[in-house]
PDB file of N, CA and C in Angstrom:
ATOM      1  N   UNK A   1     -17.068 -13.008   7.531  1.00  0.00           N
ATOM      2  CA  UNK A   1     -18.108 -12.246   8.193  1.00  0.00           C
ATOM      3  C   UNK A   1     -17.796 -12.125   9.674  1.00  0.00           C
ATOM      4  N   UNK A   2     -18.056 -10.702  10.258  1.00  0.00           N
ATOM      5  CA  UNK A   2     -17.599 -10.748  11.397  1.00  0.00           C
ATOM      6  C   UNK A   2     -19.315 -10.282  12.233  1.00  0.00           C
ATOM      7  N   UNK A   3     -19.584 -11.136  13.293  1.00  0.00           N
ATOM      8  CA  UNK A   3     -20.941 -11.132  14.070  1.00  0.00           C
ATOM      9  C   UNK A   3     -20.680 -10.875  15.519  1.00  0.00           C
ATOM     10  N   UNK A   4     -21.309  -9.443  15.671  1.00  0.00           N
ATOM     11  CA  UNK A   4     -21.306  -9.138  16.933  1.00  0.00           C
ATOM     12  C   UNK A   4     -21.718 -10.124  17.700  1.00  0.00           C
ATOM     13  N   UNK A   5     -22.107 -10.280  19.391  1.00  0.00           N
ATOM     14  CA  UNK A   5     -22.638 -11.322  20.280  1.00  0.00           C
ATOM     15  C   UNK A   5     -23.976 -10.283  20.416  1.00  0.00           C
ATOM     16  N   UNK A   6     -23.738  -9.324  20.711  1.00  0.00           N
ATOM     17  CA  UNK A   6     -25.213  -8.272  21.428  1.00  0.00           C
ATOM     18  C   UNK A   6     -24.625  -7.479  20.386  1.00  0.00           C
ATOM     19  N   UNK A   7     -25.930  -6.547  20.765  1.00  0.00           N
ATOM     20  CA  UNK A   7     -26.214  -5.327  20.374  1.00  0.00           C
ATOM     21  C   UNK A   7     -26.384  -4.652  19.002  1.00  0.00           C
ATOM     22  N   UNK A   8     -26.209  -5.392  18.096  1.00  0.00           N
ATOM     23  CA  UNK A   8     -26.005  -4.769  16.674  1.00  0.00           C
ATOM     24  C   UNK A   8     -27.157  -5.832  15.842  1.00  0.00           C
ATOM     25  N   UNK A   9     -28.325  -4.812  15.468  1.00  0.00           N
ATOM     26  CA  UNK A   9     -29.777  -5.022  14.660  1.00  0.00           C
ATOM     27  C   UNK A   9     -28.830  -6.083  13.655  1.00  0.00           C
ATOM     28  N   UNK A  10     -28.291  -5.490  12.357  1.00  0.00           N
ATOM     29  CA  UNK A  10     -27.328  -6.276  11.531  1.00  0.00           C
ATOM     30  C   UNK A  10     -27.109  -7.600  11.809  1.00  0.00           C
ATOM     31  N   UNK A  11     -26.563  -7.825  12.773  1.00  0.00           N
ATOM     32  CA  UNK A  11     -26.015  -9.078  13.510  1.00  0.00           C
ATOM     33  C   UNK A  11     -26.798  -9.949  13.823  1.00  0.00           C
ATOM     34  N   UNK A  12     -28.432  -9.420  14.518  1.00  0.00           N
ATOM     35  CA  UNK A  12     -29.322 -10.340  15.090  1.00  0.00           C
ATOM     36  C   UNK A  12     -30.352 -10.985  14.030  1.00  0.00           C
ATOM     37  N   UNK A  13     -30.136 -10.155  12.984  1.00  0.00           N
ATOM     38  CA  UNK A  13     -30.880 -10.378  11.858  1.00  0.00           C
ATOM     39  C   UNK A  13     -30.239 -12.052  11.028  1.00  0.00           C
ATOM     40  N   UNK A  14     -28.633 -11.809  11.349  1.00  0.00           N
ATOM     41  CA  UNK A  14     -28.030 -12.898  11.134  1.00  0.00           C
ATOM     42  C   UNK A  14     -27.742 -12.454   9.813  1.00  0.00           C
ATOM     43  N   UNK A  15     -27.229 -11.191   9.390  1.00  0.00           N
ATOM     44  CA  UNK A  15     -26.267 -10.702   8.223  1.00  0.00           C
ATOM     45  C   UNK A  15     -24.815 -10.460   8.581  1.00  0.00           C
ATOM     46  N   UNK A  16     -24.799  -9.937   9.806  1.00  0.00           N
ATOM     47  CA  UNK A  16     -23.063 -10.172   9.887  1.00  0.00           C
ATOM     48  C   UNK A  16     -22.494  -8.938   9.290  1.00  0.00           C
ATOM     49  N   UNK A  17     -21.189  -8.503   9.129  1.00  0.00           N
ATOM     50  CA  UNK A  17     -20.413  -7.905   8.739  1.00  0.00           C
ATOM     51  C   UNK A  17     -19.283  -8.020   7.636  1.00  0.00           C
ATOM     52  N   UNK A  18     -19.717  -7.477   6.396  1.00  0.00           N
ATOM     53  CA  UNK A  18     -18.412  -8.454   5.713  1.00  0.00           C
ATOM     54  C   UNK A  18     -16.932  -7.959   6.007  1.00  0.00           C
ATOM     55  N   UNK A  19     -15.886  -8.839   5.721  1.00  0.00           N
ATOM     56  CA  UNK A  19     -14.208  -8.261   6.234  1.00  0.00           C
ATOM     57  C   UNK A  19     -13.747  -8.909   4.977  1.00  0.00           C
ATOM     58  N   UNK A  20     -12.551  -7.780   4.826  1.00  0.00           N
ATOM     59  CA  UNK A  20     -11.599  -8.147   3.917  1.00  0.00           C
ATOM     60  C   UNK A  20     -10.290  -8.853   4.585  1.00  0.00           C
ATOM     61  N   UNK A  21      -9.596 -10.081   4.616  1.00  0.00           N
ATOM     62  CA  UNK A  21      -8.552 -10.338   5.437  1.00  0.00           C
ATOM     63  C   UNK A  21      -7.153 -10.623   4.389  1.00  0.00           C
ATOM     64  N   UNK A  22      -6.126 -10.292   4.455  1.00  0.00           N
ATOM     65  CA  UNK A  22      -4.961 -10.868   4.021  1.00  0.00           C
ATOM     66  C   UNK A  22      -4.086 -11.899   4.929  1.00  0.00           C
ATOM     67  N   UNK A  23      -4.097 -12.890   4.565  1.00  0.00           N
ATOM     68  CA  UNK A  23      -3.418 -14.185   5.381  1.00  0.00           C
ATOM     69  C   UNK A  23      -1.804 -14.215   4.926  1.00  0.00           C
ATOM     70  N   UNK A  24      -0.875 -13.942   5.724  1.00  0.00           N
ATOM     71  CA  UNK A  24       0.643 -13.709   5.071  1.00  0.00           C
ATOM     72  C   UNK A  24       1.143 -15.176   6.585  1.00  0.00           C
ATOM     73  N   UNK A  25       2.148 -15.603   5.564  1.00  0.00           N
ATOM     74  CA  UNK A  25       2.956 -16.598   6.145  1.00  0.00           C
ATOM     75  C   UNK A  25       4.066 -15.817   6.339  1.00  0.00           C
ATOM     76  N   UNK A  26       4.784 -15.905   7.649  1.00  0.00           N
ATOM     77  CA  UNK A  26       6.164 -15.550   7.761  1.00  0.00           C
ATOM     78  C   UNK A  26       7.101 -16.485   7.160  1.00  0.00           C
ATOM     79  N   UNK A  27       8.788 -16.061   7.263  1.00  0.00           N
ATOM     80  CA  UNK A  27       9.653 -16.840   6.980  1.00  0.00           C
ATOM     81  C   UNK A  27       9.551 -17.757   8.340  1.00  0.00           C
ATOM     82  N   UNK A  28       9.096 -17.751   9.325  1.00  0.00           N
ATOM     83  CA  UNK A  28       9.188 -19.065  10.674  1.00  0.00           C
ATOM     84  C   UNK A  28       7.938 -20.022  10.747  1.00  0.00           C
ATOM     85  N   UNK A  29       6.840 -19.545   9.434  1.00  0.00           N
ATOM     86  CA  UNK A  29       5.740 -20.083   9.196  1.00  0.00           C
ATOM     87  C   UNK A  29       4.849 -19.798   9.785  1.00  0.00           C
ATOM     88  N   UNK A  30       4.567 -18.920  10.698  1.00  0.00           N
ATOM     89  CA  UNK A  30       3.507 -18.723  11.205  1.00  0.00           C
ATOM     90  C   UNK A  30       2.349 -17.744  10.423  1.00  0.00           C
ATOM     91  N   UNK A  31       1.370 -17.877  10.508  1.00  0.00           N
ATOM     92  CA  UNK A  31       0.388 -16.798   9.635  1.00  0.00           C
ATOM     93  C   UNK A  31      -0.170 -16.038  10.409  1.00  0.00           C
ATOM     94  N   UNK A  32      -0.067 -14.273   9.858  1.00  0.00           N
ATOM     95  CA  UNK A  32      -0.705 -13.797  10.304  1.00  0.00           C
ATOM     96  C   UNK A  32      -1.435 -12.936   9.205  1.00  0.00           C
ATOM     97  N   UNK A  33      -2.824 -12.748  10.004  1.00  0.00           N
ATOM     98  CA  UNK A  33      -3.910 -11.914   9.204  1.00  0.00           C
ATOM     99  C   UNK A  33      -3.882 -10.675   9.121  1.00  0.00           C
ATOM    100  N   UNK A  34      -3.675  -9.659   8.034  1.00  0.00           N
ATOM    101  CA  UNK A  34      -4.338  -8.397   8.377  1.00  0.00           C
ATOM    102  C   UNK A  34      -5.174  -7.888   7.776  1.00  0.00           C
ATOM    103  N   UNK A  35      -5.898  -6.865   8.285  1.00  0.00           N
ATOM    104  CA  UNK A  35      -7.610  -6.326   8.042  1.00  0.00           C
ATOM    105  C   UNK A  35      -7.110  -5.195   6.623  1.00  0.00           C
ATOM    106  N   UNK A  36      -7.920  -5.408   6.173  1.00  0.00           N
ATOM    107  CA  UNK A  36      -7.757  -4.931   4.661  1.00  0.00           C
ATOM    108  C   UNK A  36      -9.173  -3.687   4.757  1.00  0.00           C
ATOM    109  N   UNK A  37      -8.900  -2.590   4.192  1.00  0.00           N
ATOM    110  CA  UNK A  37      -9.598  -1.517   3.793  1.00  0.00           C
ATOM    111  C   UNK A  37     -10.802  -1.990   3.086  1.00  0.00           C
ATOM    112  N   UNK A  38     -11.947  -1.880   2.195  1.00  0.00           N
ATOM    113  CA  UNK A  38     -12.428  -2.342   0.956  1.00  0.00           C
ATOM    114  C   UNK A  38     -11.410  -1.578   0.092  1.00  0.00           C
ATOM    115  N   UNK A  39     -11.281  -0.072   0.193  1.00  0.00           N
ATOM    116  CA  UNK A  39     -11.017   0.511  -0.560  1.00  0.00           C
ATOM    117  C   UNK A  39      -9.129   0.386  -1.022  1.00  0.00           C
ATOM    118  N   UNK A  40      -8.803  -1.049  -0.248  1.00  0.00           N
ATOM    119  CA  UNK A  40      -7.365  -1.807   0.067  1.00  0.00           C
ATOM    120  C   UNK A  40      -7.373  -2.319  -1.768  1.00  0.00           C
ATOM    121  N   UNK A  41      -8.758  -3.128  -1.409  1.00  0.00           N
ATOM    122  CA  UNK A  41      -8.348  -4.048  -2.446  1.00  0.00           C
ATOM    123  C   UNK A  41      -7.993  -4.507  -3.608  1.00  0.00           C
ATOM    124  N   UNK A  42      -8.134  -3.792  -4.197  1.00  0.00           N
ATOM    125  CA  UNK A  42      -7.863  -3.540  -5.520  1.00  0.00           C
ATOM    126  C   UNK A  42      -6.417  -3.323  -5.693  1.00  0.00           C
ATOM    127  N   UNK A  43      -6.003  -2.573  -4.860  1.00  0.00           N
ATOM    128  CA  UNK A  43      -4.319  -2.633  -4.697  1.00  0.00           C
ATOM    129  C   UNK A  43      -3.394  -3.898  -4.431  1.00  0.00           C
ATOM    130  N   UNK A  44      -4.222  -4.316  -3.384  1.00  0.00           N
ATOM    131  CA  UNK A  44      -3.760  -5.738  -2.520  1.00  0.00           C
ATOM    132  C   UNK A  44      -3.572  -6.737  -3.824  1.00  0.00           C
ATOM    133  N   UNK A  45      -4.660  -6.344  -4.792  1.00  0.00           N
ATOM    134  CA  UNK A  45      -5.039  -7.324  -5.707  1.00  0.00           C
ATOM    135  C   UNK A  45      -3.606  -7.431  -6.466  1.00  0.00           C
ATOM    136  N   UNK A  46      -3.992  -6.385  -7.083  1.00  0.00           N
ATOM    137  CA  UNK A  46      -2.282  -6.112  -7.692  1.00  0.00           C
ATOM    138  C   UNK A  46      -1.392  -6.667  -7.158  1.00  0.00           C
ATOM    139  N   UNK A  47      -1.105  -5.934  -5.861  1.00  0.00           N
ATOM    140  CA  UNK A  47       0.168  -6.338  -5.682  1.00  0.00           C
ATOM    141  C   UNK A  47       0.615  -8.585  -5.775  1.00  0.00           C
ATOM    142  N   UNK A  48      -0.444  -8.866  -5.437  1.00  0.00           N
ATOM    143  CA  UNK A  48      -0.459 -10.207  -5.450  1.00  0.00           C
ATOM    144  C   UNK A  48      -0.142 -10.958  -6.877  1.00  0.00           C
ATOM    145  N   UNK A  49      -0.537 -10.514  -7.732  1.00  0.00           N
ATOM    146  CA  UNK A  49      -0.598 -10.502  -8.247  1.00  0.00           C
ATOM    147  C   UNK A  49       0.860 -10.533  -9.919  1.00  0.00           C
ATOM    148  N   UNK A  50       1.711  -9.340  -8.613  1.00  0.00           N
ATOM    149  CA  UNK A  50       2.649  -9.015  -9.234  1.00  0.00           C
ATOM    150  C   UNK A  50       3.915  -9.793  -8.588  1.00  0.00           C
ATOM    151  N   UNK A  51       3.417 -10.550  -7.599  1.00  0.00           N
ATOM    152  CA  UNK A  51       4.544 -11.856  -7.107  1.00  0.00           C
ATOM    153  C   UNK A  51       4.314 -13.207  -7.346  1.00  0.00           C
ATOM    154  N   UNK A  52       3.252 -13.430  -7.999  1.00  0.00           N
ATOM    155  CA  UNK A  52       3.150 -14.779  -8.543  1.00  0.00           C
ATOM    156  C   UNK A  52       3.877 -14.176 -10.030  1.00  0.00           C
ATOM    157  N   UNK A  53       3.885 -13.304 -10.482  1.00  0.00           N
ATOM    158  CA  UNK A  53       4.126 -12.942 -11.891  1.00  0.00           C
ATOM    159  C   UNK A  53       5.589 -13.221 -12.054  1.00  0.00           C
ATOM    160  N   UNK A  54       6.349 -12.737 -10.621  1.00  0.00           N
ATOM    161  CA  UNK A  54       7.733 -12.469 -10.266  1.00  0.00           C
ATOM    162  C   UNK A  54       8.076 -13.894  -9.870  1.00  0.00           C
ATOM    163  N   UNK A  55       7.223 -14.779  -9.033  1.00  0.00           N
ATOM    164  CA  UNK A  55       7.796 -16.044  -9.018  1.00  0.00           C
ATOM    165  C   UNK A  55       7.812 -16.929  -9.552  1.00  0.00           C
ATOM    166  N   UNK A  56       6.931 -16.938 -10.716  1.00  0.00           N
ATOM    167  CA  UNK A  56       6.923 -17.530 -12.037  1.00  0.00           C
ATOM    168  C   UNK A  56       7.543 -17.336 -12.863  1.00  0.00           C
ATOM    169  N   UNK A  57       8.584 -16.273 -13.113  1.00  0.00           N
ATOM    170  CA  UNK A  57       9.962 -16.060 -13.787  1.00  0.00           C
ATOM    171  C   UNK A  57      10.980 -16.302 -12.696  1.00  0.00           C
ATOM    172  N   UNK A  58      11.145 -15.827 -11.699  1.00  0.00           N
ATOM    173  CA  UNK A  58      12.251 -16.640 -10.839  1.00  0.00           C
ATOM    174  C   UNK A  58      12.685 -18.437 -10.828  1.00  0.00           C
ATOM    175  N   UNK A  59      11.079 -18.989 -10.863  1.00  0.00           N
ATOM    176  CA  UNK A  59      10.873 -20.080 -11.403  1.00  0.00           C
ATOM    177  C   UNK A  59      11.640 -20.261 -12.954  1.00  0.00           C
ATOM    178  N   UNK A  60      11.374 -19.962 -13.605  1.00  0.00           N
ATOM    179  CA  UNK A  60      12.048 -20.267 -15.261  1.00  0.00           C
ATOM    180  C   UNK A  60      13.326 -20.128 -14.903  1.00  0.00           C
ATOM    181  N   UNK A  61      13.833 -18.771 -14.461  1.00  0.00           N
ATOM    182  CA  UNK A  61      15.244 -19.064 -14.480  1.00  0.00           C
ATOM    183  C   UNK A  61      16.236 -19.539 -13.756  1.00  0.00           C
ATOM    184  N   UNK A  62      15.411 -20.411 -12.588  1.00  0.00           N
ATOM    185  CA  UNK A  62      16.388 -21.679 -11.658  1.00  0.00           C
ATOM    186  C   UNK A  62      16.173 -23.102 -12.536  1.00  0.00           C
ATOM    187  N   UNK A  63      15.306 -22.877 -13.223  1.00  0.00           N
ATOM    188  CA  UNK A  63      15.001 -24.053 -14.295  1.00  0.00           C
ATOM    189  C   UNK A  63      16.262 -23.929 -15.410  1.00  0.00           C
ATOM    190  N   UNK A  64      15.894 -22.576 -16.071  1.00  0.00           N
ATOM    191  CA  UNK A  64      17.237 -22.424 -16.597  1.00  0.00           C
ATOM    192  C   UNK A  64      18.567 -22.492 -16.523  1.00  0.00           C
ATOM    193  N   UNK A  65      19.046 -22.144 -15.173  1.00  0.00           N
ATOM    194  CA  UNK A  65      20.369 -22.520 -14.465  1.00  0.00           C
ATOM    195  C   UNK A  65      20.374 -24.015 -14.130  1.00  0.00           C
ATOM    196  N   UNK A  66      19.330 -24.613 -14.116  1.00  0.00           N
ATOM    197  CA  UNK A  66      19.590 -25.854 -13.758  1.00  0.00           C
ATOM    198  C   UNK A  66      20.585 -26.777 -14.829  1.00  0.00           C
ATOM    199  N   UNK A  67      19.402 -26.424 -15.990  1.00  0.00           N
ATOM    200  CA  UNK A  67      20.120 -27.199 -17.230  1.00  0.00           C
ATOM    201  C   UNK A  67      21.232 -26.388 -18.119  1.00  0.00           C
ATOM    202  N   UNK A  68      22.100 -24.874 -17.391  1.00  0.00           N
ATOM    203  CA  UNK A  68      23.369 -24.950 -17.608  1.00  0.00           C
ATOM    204  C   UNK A  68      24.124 -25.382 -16.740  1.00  0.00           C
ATOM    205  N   UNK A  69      24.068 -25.461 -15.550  1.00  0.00           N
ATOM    206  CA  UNK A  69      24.922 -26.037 -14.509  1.00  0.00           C
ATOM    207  C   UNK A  69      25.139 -27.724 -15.084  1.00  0.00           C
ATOM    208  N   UNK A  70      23.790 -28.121 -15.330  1.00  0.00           N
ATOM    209  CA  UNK A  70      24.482 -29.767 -15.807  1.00  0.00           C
ATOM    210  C   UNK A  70      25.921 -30.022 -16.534  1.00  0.00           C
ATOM    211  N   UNK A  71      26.855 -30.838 -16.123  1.00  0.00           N
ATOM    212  CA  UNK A  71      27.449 -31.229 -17.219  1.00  0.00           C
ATOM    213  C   UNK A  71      27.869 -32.149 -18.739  1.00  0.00           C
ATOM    214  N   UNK A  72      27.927 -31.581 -19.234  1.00  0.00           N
ATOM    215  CA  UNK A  72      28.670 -31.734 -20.821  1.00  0.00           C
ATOM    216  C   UNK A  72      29.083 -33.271 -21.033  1.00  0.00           C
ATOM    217  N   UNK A  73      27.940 -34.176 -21.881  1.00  0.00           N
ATOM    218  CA  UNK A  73      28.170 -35.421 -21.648  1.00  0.00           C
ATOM    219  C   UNK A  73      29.773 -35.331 -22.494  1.00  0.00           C
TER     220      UNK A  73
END
């Protein structure tokens, strides 16, 4: 929720503003946020969606290489 300081009826009422945020980690770790559409989300959703899907088979198959790389008692 994002709350003006002045000026906005909404705000003084103490309802606020709702926000959509995406929190992304860089490769140097730092996070940054960006402001999402409503009409974002559903996409955003997806797409998220479709990299846990992707790193959960990337996952299987370093698992898989693991136990051919072993060697041959």
């Amino acid at each position: 929720m994002i709350r003006h300081k002045t000026g906005c009826p909404k705000c003084e009422r103490g309802e606020g503003h709702p926000v959509l945020v995406l929190s992304v980690r860089d490769d140097t770790g730092k996070i940054r946020h960006i402001s999402l559409r409503p009409q974002q989300k559903e996409l955003v959703e997806e797409w998220l969606n479709n990299y846990h899907r992707l790193k959960e088979q990337i996952e299987e198959v370093c698992q898989l290489n693991q136990l051919l790389l072993r060697p041959e008692p």
